[in-house]
Protein backbone atom coordinates (compact mmCIF):
# COMPACT_ATOMS: atom_id res chain seq x y z
CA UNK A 1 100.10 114.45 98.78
CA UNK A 2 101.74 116.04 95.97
CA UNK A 3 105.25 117.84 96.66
CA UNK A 4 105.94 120.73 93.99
CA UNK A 5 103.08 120.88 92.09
CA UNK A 6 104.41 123.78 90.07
CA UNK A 7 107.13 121.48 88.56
CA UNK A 8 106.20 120.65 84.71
CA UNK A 9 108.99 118.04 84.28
CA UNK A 10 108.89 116.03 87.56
CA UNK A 11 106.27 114.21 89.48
CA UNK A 12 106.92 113.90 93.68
CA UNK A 13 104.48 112.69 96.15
CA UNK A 14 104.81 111.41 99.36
CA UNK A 15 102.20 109.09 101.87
CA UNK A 16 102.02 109.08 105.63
CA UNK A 17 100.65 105.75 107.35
CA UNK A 18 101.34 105.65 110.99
CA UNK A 19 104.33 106.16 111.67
CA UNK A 20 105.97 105.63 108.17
CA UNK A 21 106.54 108.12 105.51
CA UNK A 22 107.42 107.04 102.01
CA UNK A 23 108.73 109.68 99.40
CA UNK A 24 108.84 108.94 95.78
CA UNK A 25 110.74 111.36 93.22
CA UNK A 26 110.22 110.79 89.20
CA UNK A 27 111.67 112.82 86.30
CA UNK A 28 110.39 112.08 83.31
CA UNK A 29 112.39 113.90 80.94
CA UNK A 30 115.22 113.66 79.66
CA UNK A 31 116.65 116.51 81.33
CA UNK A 32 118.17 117.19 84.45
CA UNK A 33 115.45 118.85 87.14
CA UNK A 34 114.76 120.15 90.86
CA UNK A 35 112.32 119.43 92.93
CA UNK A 36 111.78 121.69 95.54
CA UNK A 37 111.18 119.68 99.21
CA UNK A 38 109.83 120.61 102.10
CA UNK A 39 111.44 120.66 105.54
CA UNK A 40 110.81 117.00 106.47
CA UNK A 41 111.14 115.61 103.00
CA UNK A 42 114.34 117.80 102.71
CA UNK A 43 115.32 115.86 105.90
CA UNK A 44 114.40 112.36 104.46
CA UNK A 45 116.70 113.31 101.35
CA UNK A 46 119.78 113.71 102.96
CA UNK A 47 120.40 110.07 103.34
CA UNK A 48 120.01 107.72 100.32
CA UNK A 49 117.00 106.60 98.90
CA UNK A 50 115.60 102.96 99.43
CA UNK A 51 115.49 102.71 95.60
CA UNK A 52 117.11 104.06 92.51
CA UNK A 53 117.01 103.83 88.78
CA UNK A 54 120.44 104.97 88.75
CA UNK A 55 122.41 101.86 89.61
CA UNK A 56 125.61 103.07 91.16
CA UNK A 57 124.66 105.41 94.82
CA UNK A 58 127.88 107.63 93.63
CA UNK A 59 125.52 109.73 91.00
CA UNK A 60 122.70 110.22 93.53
CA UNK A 61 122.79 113.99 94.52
CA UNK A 62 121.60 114.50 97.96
CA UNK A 63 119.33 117.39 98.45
CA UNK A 64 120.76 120.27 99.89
CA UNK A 65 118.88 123.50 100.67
CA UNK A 66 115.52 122.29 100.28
CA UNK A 67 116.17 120.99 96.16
CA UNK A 68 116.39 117.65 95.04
CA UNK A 69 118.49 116.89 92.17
CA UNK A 70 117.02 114.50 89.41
CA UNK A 71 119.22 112.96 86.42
CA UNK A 72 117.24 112.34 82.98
CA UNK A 73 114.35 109.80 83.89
CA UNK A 74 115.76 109.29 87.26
CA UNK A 75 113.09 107.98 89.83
CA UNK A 76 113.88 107.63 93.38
CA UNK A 77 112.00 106.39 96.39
CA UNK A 78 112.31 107.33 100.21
CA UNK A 79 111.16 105.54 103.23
CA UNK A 80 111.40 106.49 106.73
CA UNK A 81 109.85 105.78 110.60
CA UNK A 82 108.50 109.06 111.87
């Protein structure tokens, strides 16, 4: 299912199999973006992602009120047990 489907500049989707929800966040611009999340993603953002194009976990933003903060061309990737 597609997450923010009004957002031109970044691409978020997320899959639910059993209990197990992955979340994948891509920006593919060179420009810094939000994504807005809802609740439960939100939730599953507050903690670091599984996966990050950004080596160092220091310049990951967390999300915070519902919006995800992506660097240029950052792509992240969530995974949780529901």
């Amino acid at each position: 299912m597609v997450v923010d489907e009004g957002n031109e500049k970044a691409f978020a989707f997320k899959r639910i199999l059993d209990n197990h929800v992955a979340f994948a966040a891509l920006n593919f611009t060179a420009d810094d973006v939000e994504v807005s999340l809802e609740d439960g993603i939100a939730a599953l953002c507050q903690s670091p992602p599984v996966i990050s194009n950004y080596e160092s976990l220091d310049d990951i933003a967390l999300a915070t009120g519902g919006i995800l903060k992506l660097k240029g061309y950052e792509g992240r990737l969530y995974i949780s047990s529901t």
